[in-house]
C-alpha atoms as a PDB file:
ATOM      1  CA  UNK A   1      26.574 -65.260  89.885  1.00  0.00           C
ATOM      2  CA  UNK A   2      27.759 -62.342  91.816  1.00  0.00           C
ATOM      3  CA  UNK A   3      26.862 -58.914  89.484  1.00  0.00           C
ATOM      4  CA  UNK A   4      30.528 -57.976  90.206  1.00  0.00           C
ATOM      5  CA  UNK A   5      31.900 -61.377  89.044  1.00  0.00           C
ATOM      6  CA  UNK A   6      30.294 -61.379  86.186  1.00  0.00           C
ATOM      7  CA  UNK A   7      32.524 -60.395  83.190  1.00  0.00           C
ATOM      8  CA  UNK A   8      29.722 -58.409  81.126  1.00  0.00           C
ATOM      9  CA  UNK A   9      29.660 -56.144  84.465  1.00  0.00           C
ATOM     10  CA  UNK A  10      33.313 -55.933  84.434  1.00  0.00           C
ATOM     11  CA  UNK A  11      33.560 -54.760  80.692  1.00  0.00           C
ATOM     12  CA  UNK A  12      30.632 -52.695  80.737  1.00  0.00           C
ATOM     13  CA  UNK A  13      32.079 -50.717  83.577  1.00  0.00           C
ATOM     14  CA  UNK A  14      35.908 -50.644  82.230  1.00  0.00           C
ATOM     15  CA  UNK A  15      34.355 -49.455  78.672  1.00  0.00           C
ATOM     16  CA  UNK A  16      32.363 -46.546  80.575  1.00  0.00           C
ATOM     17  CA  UNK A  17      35.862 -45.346  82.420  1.00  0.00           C
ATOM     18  CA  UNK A  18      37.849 -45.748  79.497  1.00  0.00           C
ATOM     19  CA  UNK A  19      35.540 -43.712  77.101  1.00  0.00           C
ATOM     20  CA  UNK A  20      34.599 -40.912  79.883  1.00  0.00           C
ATOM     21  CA  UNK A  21      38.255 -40.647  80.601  1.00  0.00           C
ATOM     22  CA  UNK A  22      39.422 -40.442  76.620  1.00  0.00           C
ATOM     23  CA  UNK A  23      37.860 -36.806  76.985  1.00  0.00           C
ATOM     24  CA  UNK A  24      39.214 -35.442  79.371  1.00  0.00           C
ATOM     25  CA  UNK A  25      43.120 -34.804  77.797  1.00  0.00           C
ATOM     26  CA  UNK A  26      41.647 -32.665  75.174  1.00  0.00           C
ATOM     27  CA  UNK A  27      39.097 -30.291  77.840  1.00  0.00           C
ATOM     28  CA  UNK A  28      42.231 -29.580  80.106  1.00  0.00           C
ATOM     29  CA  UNK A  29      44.367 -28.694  76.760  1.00  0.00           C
ATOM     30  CA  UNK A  30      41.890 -26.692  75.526  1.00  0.00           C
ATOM     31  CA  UNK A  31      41.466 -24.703  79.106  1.00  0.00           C
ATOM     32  CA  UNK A  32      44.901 -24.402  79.038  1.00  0.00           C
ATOM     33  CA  UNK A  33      45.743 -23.249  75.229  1.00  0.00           C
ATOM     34  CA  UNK A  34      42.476 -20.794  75.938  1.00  0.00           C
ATOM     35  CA  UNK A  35      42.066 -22.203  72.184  1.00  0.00           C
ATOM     36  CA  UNK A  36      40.324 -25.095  70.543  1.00  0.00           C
ATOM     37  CA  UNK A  37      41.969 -24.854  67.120  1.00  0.00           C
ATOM     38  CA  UNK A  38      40.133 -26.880  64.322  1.00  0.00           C
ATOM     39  CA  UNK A  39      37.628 -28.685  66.993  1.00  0.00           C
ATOM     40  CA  UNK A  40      34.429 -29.259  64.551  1.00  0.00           C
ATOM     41  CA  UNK A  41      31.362 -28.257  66.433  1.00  0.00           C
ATOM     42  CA  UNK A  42      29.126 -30.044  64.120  1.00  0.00           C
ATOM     43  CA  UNK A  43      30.751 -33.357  65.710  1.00  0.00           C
ATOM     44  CA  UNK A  44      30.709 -32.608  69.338  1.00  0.00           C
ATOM     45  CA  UNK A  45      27.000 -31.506  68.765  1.00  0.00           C
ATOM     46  CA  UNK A  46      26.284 -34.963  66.658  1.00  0.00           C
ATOM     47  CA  UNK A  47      28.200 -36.725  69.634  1.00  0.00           C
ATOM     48  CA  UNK A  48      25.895 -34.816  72.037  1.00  0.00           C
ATOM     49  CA  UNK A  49      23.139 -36.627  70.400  1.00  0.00           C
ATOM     50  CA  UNK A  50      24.401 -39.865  69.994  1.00  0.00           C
ATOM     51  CA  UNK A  51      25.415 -40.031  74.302  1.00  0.00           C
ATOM     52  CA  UNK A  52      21.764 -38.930  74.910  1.00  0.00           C
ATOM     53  CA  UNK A  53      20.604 -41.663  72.595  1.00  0.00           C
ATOM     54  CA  UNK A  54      22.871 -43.799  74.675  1.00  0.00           C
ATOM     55  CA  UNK A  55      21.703 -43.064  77.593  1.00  0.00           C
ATOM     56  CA  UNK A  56      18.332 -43.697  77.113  1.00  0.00           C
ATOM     57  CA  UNK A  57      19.180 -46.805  75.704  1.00  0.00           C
ATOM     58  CA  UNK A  58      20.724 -47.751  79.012  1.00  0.00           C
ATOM     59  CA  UNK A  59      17.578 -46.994  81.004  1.00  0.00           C
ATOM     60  CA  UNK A  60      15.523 -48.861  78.200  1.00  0.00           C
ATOM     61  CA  UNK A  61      17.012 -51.672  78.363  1.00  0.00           C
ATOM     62  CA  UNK A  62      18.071 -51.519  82.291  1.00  0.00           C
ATOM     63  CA  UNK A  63      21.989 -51.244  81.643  1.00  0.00           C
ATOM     64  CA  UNK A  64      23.726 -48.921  84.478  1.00  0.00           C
ATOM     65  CA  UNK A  65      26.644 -48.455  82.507  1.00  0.00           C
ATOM     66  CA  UNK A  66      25.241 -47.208  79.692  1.00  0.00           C
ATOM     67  CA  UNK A  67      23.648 -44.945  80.852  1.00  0.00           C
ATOM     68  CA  UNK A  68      26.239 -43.577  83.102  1.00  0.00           C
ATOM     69  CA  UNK A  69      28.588 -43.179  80.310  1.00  0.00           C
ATOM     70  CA  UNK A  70      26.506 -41.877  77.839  1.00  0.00           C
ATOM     71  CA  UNK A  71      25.447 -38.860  80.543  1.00  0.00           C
ATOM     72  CA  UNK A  72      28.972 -38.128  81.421  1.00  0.00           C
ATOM     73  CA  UNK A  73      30.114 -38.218  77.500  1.00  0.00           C
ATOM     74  CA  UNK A  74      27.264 -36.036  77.147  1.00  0.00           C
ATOM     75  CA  UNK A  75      28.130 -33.786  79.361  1.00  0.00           C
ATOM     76  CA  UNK A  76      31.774 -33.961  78.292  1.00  0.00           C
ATOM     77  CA  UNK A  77      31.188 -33.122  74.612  1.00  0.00           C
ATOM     78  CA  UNK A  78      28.628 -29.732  76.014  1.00  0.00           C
ATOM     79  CA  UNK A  79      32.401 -28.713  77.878  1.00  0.00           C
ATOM     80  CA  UNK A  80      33.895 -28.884  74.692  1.00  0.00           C
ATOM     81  CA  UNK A  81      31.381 -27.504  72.727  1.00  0.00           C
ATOM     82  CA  UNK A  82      31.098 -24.636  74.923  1.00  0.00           C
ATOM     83  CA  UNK A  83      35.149 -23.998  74.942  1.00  0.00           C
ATOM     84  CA  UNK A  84      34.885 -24.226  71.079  1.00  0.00           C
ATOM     85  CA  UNK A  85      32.154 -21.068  71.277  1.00  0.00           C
ATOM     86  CA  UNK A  86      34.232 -18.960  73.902  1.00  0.00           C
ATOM     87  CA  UNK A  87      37.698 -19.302  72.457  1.00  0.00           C
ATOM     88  CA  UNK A  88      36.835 -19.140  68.896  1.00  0.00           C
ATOM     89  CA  UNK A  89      38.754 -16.182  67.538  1.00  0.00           C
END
């Protein structure tokens, strides 16, 4: 079976654009605002850690998508953490 045909493929790849994209609303708001609000650092810190775990899951266990989204949720979450530490008042 073709690696594009194959529904686990499909999934893997829709959950990794989904997830990476679910991000993205609150890093332009908060750019915008120039203010995070209540944004817990703790979490985006523990979420840090849990996308590098995921990553390296991905390369473990040879699965491309995981390890794609776990970088780019990764690297999300340090945006987010970083806009928490600049705008904080």
């Amino acid at each position: 079976m073709d690696a594009a045909a194959d529904p686990k493929f499909v999934l893997g790849w829709c959950y990794t654009a989904v997830t990476v994209l679910n991000r993205l609303p609150q890093i332009v708001r908060n750019h915008r605002r120039r203010q995070t609000g209540d944004l817990s650092m703790s979490m985006f810190l523990l979420q840090i850690l849990a996308s590098v775990l995921f990553a390296a899951h991905g390369l473990a266990v040879q699965d491309p998508t995981a390890v794609v989204c776990g970088t780019l949720v990764a690297l999300q979450c340090m945006v987010i953490a970083a806009q928490i530490r600049m705008y904080r008042t």
